[in-house]
Protein backbone atom coordinates (compact mmCIF):
# COMPACT_ATOMS: atom_id res chain seq x y z
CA UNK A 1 49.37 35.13 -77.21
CA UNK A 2 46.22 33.42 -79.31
CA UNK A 3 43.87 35.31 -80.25
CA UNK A 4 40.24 34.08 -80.85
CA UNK A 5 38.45 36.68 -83.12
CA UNK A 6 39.70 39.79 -85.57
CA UNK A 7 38.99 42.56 -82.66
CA UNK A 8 41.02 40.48 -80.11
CA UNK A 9 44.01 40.30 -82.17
CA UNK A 10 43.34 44.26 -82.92
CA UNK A 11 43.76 44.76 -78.64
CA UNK A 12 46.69 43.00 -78.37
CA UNK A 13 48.54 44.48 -80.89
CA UNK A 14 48.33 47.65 -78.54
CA UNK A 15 50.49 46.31 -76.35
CA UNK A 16 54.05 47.04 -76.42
CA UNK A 17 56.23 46.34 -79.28
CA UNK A 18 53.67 43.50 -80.38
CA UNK A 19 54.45 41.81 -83.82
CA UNK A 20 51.72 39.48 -85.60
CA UNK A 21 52.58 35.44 -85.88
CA UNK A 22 50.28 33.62 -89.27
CA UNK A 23 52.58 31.02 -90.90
CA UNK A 24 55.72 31.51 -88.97
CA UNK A 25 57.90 30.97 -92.09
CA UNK A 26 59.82 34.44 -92.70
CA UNK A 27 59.08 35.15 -88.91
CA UNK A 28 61.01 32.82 -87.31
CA UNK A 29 63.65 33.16 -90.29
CA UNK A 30 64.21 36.59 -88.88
CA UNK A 31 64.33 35.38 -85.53
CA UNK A 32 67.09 32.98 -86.06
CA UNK A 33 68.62 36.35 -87.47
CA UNK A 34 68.40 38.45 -84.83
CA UNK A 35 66.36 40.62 -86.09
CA UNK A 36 62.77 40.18 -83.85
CA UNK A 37 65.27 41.58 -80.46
CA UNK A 38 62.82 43.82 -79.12
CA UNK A 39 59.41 41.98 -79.79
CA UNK A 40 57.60 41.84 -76.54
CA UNK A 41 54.78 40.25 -77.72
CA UNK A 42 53.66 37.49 -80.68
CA UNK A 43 49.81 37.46 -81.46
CA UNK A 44 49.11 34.01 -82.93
CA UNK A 45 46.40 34.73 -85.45
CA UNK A 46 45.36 31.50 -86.78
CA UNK A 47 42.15 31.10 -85.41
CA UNK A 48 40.86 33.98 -85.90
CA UNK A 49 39.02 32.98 -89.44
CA UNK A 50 41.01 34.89 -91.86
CA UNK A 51 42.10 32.04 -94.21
CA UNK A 52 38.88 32.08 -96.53
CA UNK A 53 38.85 32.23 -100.47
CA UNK A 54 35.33 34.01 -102.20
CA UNK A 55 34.08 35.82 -104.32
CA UNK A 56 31.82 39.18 -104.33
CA UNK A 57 30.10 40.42 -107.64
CA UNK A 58 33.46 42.75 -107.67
CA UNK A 59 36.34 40.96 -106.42
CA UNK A 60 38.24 37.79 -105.13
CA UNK A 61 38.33 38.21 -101.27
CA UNK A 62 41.23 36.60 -100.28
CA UNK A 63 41.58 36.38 -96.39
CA UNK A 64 45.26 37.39 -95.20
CA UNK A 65 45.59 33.89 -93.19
CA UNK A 66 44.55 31.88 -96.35
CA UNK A 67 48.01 29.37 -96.93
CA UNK A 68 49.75 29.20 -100.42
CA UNK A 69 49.12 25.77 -100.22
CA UNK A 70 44.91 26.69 -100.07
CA UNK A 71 45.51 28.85 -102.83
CA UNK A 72 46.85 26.34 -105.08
CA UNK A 73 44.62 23.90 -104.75
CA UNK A 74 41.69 26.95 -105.02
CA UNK A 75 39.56 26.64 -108.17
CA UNK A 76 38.82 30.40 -108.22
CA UNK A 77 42.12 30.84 -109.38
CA UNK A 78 42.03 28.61 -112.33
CA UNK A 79 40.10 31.96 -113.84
CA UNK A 80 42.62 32.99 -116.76
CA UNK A 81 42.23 36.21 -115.62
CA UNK A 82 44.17 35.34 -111.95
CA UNK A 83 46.40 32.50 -112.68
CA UNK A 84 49.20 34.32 -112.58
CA UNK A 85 48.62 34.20 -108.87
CA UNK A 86 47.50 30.30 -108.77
CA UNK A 87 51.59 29.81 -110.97
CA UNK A 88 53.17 31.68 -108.47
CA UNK A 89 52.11 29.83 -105.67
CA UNK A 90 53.11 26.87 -107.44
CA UNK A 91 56.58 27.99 -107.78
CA UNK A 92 56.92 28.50 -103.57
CA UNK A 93 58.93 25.22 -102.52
CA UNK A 94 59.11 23.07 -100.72
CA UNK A 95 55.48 21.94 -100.29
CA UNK A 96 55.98 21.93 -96.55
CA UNK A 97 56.75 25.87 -97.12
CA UNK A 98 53.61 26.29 -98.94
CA UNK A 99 51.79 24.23 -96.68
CA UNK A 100 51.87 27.14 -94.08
CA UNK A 101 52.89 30.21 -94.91
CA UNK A 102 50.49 32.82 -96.14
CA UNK A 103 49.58 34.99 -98.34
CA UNK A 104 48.91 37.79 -95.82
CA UNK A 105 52.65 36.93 -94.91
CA UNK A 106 54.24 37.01 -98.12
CA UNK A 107 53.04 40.41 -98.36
CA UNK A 108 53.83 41.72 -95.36
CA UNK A 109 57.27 40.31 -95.51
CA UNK A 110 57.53 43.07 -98.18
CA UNK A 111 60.30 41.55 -99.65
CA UNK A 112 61.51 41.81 -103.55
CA UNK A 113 62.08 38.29 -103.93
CA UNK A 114 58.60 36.58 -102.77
CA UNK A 115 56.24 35.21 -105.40
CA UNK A 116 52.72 35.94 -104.56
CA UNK A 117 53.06 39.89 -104.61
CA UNK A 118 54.45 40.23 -107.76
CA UNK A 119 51.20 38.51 -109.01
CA UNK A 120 49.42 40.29 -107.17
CA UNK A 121 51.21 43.83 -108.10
CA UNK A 122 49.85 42.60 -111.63
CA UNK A 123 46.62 41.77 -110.64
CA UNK A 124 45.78 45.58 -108.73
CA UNK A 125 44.94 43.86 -105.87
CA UNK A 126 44.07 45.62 -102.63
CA UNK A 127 45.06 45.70 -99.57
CA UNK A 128 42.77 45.86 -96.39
CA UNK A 129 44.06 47.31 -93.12
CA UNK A 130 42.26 47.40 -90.13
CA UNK A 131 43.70 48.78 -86.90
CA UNK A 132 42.13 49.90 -83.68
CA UNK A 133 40.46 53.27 -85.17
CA UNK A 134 39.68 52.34 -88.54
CA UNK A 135 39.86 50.45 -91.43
CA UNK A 136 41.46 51.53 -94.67
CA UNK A 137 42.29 49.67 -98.30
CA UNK A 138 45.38 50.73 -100.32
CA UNK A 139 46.62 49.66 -103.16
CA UNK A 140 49.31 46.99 -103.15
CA UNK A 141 51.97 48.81 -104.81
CA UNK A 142 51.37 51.78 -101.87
CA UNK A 143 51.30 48.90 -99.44
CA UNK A 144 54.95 47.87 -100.34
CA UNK A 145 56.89 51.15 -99.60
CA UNK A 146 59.97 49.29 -99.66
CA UNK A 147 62.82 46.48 -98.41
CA UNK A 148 60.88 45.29 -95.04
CA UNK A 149 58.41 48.24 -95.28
CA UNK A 150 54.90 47.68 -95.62
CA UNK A 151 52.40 50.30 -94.94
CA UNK A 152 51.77 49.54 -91.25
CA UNK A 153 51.29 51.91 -88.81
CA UNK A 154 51.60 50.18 -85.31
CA UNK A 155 48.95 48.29 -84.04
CA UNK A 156 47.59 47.49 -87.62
CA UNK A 157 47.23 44.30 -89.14
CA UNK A 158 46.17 43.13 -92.79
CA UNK A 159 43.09 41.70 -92.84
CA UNK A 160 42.27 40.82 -96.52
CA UNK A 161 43.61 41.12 -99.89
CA UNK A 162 41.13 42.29 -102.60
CA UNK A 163 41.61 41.56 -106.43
CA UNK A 164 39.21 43.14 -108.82
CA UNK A 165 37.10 40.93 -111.32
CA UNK A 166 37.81 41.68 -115.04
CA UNK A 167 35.40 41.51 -118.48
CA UNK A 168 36.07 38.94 -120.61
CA UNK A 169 39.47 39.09 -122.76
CA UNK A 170 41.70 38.86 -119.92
CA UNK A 171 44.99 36.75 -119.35
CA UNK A 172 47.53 36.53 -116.89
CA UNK A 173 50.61 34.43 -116.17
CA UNK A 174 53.74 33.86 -114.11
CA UNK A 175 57.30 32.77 -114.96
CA UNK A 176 60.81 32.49 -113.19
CA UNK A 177 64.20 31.38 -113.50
CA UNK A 178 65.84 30.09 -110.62
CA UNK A 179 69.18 27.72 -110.47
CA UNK A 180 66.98 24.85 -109.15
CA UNK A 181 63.13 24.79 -108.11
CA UNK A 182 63.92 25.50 -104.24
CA UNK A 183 65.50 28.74 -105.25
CA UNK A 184 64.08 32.29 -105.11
CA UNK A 185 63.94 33.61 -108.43
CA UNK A 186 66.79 34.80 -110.17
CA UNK A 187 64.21 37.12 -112.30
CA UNK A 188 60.55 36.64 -112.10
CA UNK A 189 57.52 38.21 -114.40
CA UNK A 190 53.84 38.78 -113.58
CA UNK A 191 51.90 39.81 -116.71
CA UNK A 192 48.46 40.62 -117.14
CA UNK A 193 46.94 41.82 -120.73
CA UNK A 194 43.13 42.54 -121.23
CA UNK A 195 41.77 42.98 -124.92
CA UNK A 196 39.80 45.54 -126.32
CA UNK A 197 36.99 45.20 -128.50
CA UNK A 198 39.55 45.84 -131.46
CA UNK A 199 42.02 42.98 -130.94
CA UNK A 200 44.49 45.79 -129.65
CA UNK A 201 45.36 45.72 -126.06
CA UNK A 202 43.23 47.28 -123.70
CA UNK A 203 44.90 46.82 -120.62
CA UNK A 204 48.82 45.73 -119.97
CA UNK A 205 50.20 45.17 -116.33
CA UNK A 206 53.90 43.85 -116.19
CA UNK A 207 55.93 43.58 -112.84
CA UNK A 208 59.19 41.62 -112.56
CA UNK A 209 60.37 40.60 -109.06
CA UNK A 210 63.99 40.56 -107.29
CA UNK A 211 64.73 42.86 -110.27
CA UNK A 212 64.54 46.36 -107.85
CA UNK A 213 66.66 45.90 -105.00
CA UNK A 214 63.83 47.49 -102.67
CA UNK A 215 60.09 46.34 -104.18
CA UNK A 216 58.89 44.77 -107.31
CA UNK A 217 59.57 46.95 -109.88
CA UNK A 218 56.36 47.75 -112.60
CA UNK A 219 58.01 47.92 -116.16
CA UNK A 220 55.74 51.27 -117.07
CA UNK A 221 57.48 52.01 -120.25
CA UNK A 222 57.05 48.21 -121.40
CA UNK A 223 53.36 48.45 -120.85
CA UNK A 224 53.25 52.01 -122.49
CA UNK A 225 54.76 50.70 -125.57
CA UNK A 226 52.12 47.59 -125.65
CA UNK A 227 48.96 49.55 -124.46
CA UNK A 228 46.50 50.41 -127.78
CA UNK A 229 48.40 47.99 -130.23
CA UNK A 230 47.86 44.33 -131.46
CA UNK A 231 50.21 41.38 -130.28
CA UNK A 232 52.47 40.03 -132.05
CA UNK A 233 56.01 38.83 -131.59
CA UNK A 234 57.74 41.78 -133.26
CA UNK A 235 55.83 44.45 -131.25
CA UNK A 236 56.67 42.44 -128.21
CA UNK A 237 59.97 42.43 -128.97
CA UNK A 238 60.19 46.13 -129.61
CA UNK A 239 58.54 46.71 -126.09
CA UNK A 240 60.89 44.42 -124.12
CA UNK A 241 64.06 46.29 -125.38
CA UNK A 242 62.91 49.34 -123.23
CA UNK A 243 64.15 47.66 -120.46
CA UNK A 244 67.27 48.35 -121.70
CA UNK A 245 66.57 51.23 -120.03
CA UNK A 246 66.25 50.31 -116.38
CA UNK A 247 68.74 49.33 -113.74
CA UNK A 248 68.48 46.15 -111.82
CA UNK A 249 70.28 45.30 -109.10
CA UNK A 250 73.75 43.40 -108.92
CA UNK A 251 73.52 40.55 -106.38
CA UNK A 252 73.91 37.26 -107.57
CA UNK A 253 73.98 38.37 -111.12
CA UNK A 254 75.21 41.31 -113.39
CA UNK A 255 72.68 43.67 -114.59
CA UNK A 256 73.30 42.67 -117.85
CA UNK A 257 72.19 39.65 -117.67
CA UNK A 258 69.37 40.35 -115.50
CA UNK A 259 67.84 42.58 -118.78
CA UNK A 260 68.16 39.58 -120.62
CA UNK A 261 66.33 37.05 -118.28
CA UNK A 262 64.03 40.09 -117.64
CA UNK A 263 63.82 40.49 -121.69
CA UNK A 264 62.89 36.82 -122.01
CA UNK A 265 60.80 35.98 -119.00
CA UNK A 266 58.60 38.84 -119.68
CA UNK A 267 58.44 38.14 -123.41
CA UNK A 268 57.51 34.48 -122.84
CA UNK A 269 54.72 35.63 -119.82
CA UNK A 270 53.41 38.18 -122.39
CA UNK A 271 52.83 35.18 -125.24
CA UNK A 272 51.31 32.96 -122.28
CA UNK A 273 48.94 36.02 -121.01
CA UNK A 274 47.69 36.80 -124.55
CA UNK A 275 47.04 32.93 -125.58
CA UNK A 276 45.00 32.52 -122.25
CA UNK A 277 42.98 36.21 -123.32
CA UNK A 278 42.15 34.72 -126.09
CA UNK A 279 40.69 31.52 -124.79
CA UNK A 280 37.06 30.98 -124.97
């Protein structure tokens, strides 16, 4: 069933084990899987005017319709401060992929592996819910509760994604290893670092993807060890050994090695964040 505005789509999601259709992409993946069995009813929402890009005086309003392919090409996003976001959109392939699937999607998909919501993890982005009594905003990291979990009761549907503006002195990157470019990542690193007034960091966000076998997974002690001390390789390098400490999952790769791609990738995003910081 189409639906024609926000509140429409809101009404039939009451009905009976109703399910919400934007890009189609993982949808119809999970169909082919058997997984959609006892979905009554699909609620197109694509013309219902969620796929804007703006900007408030506090945040990047990102509606939850709003393509991959509309965020690359987005010049809001060349802001060093959320181009980690703009790079991992550029890393979703095939173009055709990117073309229509959205970001509203990826995040709802709630799935370790996708791009855009490890960027986003890094960027505290929000998440706005509306539903037929109310409307609430949660954090992103709440919002992802787990392996196919977001935080949606029924008949509730995301209806934008909020990412707070920054001072100046903020960077942010993306980087992942994958066997070829059509791959999901093997490993992949969002990093966001914010100076203080000092030169020492102000502000460290890290968040590798596929690493957890349930969510992105937000490298706390990393950032700990970075927060209130100036770059440099050797402190880096210090930091990224806590991962030592953590325990990826085993599928497609040993956790060994994951550390070490982990080690690397978030090394090499942590260089790219500060350089971009730093640019004036």
């Amino acid at each position: 069933m189409e639906a024609k505005t926000l509140l429409e789509a809101i009404e039939l999601l009451r009905k009976p084990e109703a399910r919400i259709l934007a890009g189609g992409t993982t949808f119809f993946e999970f169909y082919e899987r058997g997984l959609l069995s006892d979905v009554e009813t699909i609620v197109d929402i694509e013309a219902i005017g969620l796929d804007y890009v703006t900007e408030t005086s506090e945040h990047v309003r990102i509606g939850a319709n709003a393509t991959l392919e509309a965020l690359k090409q987005n010049s809001l996003l060349d802001a060093p401060q959320y181009f980690t976001l703009k790079e991992a959109v550029q890393k979703v392939h095939p173009v055709q992929v990117r073309n229509v699937a959205t970001i509203g999607g990826s995040l709802c998909s709630s799935l370790p592996q996708y791009d855009p919501p490890i960027s986003l993890w890094a960027l505290d982005a929000n998440v706005v819910i509306v539903g037929p009594n109310q409307e609430r905003t949660v954090r992103v990291d709440e919002f992802c509760k787990g392996l196919l979990s977001p935080d949606l009761n029924p008949g509730e549907m995301v209806k934008e994604i909020l990412i707070p503006k920054h001072d100046a002195g903020v960077g942010s990157s993306y980087f992942k290893l994958g066997r070829t470019h059509f791959d999901y990542g093997l490993v992949t690193a969002a990093t966001l670092l914010q100076n203080g007034q000092d030169g020492a960091l102000k502000k460290v966000r890290i968040v590798l993807g596929n690493y957890d076998e349930e969510k992105p997974f937000r490298a706390l002690e990393v950032e700990n060890a970075l927060t209130n001390r100036k770059m440099s390789p050797e402190i880096i390098s210090e930091a990224v050994r806590m991962l030592d400490n953590t325990s990826p999952h085993s599928l497609h790769a040993s956790p060994a090695y994951r550390k070490e791609v982990a080690k690397t990738l978030v090394t090499q995003s942590l260089l790219e964040s500060h350089r971009r910081a730093n640019r004036p």
